[in-house]
PDB file of N, CA and C in Angstrom:
ATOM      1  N   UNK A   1       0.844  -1.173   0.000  1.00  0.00           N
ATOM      2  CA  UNK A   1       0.000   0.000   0.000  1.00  0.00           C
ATOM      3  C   UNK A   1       0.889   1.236   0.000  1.00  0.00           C
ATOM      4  N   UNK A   2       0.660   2.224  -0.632  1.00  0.00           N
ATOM      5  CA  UNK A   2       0.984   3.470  -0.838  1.00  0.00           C
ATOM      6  C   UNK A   2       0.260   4.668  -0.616  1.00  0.00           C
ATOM      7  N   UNK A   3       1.075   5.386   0.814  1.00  0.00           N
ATOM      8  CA  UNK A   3       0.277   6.492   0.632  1.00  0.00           C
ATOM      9  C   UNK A   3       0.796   7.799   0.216  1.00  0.00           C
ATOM     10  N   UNK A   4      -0.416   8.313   0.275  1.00  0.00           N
ATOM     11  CA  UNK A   4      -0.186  10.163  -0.924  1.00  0.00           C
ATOM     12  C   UNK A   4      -1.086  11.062   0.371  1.00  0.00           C
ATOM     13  N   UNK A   5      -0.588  11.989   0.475  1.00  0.00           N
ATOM     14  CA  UNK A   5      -1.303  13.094   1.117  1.00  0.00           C
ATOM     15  C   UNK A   5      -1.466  14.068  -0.060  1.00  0.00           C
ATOM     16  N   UNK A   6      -2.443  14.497  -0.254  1.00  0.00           N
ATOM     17  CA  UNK A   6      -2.984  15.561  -1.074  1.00  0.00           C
ATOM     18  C   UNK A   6      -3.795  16.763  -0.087  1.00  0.00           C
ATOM     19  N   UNK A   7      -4.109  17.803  -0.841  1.00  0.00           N
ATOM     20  CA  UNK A   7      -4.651  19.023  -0.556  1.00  0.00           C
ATOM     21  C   UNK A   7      -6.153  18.983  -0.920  1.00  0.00           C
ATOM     22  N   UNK A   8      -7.266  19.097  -0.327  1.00  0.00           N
ATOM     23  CA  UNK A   8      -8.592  19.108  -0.740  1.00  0.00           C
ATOM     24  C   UNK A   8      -8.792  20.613  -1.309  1.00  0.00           C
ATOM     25  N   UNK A   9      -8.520  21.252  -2.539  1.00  0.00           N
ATOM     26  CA  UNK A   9      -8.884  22.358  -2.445  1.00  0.00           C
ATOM     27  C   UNK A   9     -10.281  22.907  -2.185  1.00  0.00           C
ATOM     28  N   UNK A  10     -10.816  23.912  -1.883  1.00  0.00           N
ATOM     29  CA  UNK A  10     -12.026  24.274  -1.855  1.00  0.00           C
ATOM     30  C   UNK A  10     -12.510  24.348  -0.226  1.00  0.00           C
ATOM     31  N   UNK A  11     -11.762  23.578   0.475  1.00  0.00           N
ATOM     32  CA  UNK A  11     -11.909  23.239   2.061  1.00  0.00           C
ATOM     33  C   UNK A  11     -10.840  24.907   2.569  1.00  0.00           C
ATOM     34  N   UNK A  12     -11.980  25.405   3.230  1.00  0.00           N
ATOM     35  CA  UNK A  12     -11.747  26.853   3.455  1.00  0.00           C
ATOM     36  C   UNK A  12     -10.699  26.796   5.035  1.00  0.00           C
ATOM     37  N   UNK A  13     -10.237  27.759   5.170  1.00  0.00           N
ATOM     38  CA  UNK A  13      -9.626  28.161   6.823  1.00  0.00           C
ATOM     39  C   UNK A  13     -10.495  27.664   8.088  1.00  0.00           C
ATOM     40  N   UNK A  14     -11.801  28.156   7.560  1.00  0.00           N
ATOM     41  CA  UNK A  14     -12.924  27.789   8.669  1.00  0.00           C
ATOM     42  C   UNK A  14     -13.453  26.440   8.185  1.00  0.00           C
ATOM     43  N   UNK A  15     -13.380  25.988   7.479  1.00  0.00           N
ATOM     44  CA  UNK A  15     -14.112  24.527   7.189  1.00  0.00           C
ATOM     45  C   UNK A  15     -13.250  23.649   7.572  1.00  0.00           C
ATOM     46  N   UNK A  16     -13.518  22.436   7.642  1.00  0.00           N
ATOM     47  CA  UNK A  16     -12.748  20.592   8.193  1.00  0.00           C
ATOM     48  C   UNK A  16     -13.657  20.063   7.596  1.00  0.00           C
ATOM     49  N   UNK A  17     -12.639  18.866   7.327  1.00  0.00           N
ATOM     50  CA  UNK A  17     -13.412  17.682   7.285  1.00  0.00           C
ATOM     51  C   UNK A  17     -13.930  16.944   7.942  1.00  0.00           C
ATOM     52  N   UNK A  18     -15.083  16.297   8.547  1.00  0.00           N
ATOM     53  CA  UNK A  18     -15.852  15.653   9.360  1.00  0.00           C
ATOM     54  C   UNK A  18     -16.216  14.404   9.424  1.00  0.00           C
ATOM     55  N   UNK A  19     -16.085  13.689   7.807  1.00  0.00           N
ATOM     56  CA  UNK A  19     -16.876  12.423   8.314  1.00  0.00           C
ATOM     57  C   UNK A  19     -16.432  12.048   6.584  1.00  0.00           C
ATOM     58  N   UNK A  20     -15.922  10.413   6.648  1.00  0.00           N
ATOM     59  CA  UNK A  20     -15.530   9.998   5.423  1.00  0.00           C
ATOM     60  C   UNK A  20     -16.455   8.989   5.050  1.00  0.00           C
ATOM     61  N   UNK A  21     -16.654   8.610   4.096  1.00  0.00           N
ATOM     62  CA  UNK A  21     -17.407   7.069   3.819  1.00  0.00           C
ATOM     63  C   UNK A  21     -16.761   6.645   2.485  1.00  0.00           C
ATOM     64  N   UNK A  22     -16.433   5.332   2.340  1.00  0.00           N
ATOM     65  CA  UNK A  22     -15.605   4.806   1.103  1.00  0.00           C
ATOM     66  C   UNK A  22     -16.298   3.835   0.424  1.00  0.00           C
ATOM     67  N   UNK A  23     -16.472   4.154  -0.668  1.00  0.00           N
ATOM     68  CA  UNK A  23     -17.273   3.076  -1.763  1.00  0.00           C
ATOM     69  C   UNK A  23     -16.015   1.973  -2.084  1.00  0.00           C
ATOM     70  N   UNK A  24     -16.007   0.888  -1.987  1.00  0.00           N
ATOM     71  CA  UNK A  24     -15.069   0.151  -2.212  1.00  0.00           C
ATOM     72  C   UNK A  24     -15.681  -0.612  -3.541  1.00  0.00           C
ATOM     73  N   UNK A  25     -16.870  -0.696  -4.508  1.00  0.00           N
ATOM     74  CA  UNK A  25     -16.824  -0.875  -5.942  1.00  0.00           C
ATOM     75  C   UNK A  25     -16.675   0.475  -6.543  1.00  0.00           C
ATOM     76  N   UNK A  26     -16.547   1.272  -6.204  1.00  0.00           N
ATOM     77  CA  UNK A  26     -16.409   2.476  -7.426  1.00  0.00           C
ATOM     78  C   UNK A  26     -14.812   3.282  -6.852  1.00  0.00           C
ATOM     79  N   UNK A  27     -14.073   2.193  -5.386  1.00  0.00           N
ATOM     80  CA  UNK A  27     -12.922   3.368  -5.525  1.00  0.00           C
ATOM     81  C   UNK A  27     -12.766   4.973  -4.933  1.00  0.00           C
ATOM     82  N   UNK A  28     -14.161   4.924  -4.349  1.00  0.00           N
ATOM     83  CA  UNK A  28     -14.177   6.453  -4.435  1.00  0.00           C
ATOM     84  C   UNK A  28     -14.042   6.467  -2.727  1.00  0.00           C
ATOM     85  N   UNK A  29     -13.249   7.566  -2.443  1.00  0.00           N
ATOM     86  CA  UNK A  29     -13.699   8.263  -0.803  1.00  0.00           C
ATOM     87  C   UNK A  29     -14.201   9.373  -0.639  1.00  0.00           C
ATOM     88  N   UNK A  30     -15.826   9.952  -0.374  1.00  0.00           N
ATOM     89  CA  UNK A  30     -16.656  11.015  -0.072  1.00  0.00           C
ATOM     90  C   UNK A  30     -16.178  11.577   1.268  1.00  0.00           C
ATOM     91  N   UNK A  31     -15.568  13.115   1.410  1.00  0.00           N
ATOM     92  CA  UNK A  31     -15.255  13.330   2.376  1.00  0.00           C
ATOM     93  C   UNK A  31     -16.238  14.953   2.582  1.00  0.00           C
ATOM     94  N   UNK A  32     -16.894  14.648   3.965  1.00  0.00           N
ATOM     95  CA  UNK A  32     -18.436  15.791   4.389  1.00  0.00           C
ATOM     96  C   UNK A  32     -17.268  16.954   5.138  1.00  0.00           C
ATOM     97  N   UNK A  33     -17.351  18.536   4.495  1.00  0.00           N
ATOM     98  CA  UNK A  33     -16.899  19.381   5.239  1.00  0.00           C
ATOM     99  C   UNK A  33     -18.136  19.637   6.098  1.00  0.00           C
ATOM    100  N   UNK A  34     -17.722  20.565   7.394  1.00  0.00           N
ATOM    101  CA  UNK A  34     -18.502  20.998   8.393  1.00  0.00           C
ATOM    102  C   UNK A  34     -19.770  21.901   7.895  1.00  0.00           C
ATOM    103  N   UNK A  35     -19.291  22.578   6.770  1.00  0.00           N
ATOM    104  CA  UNK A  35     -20.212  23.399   6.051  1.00  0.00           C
ATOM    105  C   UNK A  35     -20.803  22.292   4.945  1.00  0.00           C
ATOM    106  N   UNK A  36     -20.688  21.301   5.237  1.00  0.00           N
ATOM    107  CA  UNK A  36     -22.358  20.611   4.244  1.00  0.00           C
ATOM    108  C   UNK A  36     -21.224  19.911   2.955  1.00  0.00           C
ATOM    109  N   UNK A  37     -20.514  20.436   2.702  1.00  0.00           N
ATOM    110  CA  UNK A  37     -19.654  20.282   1.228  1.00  0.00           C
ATOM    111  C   UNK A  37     -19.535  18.399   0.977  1.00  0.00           C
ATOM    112  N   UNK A  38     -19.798  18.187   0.052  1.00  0.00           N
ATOM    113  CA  UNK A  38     -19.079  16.619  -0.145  1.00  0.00           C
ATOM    114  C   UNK A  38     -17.845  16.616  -1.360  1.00  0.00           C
ATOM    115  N   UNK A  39     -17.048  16.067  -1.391  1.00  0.00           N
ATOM    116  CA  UNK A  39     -15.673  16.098  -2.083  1.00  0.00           C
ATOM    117  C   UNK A  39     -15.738  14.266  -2.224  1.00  0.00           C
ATOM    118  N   UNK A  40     -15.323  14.654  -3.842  1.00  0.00           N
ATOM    119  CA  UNK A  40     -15.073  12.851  -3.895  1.00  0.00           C
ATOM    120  C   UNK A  40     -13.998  12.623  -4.340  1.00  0.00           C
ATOM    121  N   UNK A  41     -12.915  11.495  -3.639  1.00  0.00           N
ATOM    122  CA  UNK A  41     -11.804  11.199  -3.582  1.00  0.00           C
ATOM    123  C   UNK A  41     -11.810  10.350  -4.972  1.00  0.00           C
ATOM    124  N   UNK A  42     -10.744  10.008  -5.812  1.00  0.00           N
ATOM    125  CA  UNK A  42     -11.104   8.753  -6.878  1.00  0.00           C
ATOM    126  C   UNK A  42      -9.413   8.056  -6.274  1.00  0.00           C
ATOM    127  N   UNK A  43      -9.754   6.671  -5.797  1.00  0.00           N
ATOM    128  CA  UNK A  43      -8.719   6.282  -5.643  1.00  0.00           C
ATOM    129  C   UNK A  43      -8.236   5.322  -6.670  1.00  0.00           C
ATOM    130  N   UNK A  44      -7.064   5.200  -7.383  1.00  0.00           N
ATOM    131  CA  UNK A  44      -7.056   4.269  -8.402  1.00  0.00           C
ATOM    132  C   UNK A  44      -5.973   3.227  -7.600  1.00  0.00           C
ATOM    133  N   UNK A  45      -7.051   2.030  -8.964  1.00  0.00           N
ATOM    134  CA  UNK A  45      -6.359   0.639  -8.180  1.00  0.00           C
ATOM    135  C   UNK A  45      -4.881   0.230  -8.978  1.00  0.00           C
ATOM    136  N   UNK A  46      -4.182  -0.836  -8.414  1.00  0.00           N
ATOM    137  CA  UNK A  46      -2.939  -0.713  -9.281  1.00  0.00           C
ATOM    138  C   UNK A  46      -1.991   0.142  -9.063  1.00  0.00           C
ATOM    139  N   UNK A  47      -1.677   1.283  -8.325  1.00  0.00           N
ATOM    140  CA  UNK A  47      -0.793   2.368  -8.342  1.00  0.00           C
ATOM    141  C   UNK A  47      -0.782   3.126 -10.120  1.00  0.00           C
ATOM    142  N   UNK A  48      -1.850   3.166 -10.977  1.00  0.00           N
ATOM    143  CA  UNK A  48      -1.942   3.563 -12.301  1.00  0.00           C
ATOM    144  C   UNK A  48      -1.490   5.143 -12.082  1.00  0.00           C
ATOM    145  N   UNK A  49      -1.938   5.626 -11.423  1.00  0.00           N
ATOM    146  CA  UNK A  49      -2.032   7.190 -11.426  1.00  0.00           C
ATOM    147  C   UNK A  49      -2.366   7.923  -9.961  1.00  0.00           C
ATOM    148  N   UNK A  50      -1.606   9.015 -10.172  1.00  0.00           N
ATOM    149  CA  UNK A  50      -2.457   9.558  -8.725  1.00  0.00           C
ATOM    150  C   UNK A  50      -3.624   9.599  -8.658  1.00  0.00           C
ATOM    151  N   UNK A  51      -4.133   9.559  -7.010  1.00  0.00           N
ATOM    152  CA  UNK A  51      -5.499   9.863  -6.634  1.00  0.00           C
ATOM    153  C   UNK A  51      -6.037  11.457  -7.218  1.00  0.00           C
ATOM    154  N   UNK A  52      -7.261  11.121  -7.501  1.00  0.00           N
ATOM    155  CA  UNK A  52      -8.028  12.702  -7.796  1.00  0.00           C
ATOM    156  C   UNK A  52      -9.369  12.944  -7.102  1.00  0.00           C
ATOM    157  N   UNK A  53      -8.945  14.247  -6.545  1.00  0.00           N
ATOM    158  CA  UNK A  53     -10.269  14.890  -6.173  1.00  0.00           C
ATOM    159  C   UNK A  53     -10.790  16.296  -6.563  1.00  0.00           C
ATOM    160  N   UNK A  54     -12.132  15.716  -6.951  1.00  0.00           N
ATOM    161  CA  UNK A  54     -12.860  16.200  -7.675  1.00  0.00           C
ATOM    162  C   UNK A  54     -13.377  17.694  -7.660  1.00  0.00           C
ATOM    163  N   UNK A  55     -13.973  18.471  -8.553  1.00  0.00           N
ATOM    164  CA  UNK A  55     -13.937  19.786  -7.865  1.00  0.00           C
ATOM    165  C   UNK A  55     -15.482  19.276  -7.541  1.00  0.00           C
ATOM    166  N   UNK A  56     -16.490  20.731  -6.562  1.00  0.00           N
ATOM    167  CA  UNK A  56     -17.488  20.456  -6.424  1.00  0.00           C
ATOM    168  C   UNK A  56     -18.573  20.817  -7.912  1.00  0.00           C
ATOM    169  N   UNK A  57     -19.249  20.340  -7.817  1.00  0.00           N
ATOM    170  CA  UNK A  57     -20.378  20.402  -8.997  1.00  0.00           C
ATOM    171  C   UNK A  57     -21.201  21.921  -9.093  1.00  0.00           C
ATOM    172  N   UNK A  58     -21.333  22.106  -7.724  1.00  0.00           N
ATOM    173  CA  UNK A  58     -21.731  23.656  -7.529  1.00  0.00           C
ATOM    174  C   UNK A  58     -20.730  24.798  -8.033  1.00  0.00           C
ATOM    175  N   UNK A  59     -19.304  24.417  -7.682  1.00  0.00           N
ATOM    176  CA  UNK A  59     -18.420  25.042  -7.766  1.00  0.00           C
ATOM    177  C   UNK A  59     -18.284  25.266  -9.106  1.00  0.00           C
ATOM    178  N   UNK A  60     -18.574  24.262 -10.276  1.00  0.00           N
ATOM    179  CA  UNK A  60     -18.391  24.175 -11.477  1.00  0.00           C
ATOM    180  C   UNK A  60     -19.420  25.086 -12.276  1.00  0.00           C
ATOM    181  N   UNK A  61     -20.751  24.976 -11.647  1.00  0.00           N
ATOM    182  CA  UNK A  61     -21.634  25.698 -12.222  1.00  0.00           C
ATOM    183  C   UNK A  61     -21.714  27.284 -11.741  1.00  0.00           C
ATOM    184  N   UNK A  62     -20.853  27.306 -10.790  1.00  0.00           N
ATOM    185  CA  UNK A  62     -21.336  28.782 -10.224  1.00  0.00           C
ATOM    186  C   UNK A  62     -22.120  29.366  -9.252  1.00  0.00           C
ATOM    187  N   UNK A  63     -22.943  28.107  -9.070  1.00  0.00           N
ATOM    188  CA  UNK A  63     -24.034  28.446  -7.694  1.00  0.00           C
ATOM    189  C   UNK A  63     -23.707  28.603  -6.628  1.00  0.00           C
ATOM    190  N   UNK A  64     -24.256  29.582  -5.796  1.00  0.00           N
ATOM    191  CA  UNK A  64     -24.057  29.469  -4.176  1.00  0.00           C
ATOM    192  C   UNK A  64     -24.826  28.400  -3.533  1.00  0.00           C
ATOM    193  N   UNK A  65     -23.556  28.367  -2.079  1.00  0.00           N
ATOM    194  CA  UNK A  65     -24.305  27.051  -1.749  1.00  0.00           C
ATOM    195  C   UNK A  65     -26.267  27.439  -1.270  1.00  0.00           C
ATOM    196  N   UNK A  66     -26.473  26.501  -1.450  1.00  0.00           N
ATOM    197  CA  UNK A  66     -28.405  26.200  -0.806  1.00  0.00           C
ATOM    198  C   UNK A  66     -28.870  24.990  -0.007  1.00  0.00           C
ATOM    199  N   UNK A  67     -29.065  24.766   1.089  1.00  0.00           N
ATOM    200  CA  UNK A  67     -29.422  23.775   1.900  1.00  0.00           C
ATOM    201  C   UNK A  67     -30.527  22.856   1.619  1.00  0.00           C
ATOM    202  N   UNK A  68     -31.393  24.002   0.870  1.00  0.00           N
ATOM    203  CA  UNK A  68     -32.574  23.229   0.145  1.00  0.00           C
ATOM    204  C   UNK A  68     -32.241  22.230  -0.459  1.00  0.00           C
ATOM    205  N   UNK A  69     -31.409  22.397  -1.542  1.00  0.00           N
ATOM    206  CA  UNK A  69     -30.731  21.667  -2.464  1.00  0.00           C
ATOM    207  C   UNK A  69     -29.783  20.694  -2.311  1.00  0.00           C
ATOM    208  N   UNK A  70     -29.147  20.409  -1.314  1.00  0.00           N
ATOM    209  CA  UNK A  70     -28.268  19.845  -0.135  1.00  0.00           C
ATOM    210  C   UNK A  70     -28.754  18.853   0.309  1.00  0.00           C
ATOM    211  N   UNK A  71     -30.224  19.091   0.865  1.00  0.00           N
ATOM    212  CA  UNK A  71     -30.636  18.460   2.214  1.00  0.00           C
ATOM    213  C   UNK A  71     -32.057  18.191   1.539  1.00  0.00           C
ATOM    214  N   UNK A  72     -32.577  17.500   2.077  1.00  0.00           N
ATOM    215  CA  UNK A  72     -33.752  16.783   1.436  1.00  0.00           C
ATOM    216  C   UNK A  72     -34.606  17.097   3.231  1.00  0.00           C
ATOM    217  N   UNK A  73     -36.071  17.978   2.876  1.00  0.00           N
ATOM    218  CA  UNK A  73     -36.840  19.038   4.116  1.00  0.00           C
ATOM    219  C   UNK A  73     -37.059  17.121   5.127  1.00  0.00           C
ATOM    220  N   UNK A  74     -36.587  17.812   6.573  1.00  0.00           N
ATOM    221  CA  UNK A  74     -36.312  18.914   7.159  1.00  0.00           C
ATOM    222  C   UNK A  74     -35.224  19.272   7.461  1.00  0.00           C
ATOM    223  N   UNK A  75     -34.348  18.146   6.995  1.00  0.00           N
ATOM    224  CA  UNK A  75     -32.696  18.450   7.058  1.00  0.00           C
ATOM    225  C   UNK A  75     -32.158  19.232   6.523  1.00  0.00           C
ATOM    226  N   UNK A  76     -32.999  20.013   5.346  1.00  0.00           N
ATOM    227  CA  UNK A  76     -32.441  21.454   5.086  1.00  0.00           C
ATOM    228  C   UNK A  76     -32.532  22.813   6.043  1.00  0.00           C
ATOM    229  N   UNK A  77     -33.541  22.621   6.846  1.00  0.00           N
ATOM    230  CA  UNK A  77     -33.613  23.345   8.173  1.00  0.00           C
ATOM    231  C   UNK A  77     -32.491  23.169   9.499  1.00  0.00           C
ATOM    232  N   UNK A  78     -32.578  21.781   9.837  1.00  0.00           N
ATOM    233  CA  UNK A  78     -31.918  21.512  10.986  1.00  0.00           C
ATOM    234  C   UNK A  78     -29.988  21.684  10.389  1.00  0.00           C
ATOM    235  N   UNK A  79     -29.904  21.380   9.163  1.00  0.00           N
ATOM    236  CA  UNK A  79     -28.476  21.535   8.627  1.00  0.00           C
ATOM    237  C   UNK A  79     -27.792  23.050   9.221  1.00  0.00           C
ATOM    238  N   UNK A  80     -28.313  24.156   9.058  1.00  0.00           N
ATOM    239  CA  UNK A  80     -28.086  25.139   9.484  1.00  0.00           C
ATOM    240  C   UNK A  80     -28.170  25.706  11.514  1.00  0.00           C
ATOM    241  N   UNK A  81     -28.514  23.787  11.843  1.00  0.00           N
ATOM    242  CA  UNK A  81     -28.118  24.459  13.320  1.00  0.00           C
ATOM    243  C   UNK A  81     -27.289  23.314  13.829  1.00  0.00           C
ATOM    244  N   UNK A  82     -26.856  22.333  13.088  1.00  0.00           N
ATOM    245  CA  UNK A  82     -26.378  21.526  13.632  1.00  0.00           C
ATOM    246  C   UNK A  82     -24.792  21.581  13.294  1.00  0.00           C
ATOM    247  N   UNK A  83     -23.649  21.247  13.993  1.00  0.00           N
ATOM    248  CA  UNK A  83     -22.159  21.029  14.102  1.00  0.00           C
ATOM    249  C   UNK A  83     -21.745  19.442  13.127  1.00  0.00           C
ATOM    250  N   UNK A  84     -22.701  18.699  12.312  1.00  0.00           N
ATOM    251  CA  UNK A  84     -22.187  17.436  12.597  1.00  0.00           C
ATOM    252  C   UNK A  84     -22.925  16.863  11.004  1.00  0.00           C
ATOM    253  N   UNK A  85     -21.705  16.744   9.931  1.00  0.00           N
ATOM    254  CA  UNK A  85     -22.840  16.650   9.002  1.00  0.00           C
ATOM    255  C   UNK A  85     -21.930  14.625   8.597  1.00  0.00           C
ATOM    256  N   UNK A  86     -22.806  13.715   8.187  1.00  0.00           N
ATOM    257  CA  UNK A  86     -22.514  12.317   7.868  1.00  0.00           C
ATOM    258  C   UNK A  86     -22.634  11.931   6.626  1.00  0.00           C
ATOM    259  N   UNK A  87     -21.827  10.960   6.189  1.00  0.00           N
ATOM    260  CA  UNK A  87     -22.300  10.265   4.577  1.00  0.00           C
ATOM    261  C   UNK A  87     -22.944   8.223   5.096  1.00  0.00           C
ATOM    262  N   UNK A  88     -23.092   8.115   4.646  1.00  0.00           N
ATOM    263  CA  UNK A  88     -23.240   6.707   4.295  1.00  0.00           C
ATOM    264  C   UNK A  88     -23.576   5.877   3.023  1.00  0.00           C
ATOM    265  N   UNK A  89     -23.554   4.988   3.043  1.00  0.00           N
ATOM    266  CA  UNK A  89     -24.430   3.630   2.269  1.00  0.00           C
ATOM    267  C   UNK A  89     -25.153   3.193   2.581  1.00  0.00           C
ATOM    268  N   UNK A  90     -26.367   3.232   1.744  1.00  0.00           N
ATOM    269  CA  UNK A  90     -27.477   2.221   2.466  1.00  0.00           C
ATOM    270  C   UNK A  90     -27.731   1.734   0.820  1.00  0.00           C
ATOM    271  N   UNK A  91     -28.131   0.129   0.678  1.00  0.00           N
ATOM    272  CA  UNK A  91     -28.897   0.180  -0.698  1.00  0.00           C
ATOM    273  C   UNK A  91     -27.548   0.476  -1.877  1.00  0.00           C
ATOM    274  N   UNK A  92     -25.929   0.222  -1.857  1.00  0.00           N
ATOM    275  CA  UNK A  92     -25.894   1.018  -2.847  1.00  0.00           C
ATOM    276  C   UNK A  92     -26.172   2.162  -2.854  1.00  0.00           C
ATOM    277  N   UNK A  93     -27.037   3.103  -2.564  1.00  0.00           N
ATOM    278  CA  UNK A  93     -26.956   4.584  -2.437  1.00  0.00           C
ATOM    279  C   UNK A  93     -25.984   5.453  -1.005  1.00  0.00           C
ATOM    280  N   UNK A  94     -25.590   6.416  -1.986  1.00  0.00           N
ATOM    281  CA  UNK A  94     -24.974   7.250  -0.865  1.00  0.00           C
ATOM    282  C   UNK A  94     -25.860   8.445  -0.385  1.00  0.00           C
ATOM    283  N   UNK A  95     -26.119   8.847   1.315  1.00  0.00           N
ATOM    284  CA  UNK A  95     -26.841   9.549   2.126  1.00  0.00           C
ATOM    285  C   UNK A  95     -25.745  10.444   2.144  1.00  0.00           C
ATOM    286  N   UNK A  96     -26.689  11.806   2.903  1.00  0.00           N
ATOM    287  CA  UNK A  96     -25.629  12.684   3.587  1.00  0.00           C
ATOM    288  C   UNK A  96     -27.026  12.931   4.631  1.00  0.00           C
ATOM    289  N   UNK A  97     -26.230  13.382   6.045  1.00  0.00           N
ATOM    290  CA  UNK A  97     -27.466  13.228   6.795  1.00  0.00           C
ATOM    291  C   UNK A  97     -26.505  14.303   8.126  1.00  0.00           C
TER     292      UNK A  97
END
């Protein structure tokens, strides 16, 4: 095994990372900043290439962030008072909660 430390760009002064979850068929590690953000790691198998992480999708389009859009009601409410944001698997699908 080989490791790489990389830089998450986009993860601000005031933001951290909080909470990881790893897809082990797709390779990928989802890492939740404190501010809601998800970042997806691509880990490649083989030592082929470095790891890449991804920019955000919002970031790409231009939008400010929206909780609405984030959070599926009422967790778009409570998101804005809570310290503690999670990913998971359930189903093959990935949560943020």
């Amino acid at each position: 095994m080989k490791w790489v430390v990389l830089d998450v760009d986009g993860v601000g002064e005031r933001d951290e990372l909080v909470d990881l979850a790893y897809d082990v068929d797709a390779g990928e590690v989802y890492c939740v900043t404190a501010s809601g953000d998800v970042h997806v790691l691509r880990v490649p198998r083989g030592n082929r290439r470095r790891p890449i992480v991804e920019r955000l999708q919002r970031e790409l389009a231009g939008v400010a962030y929206d909780p609405a859009a984030a959070y599926a009601a009422p967790y778009d409410v409570a998101s804005e008072y809570t310290c503690a944001k999670n990913v998971f698997f359930f189903g093959g699908n990935l949560y943020q909660a």
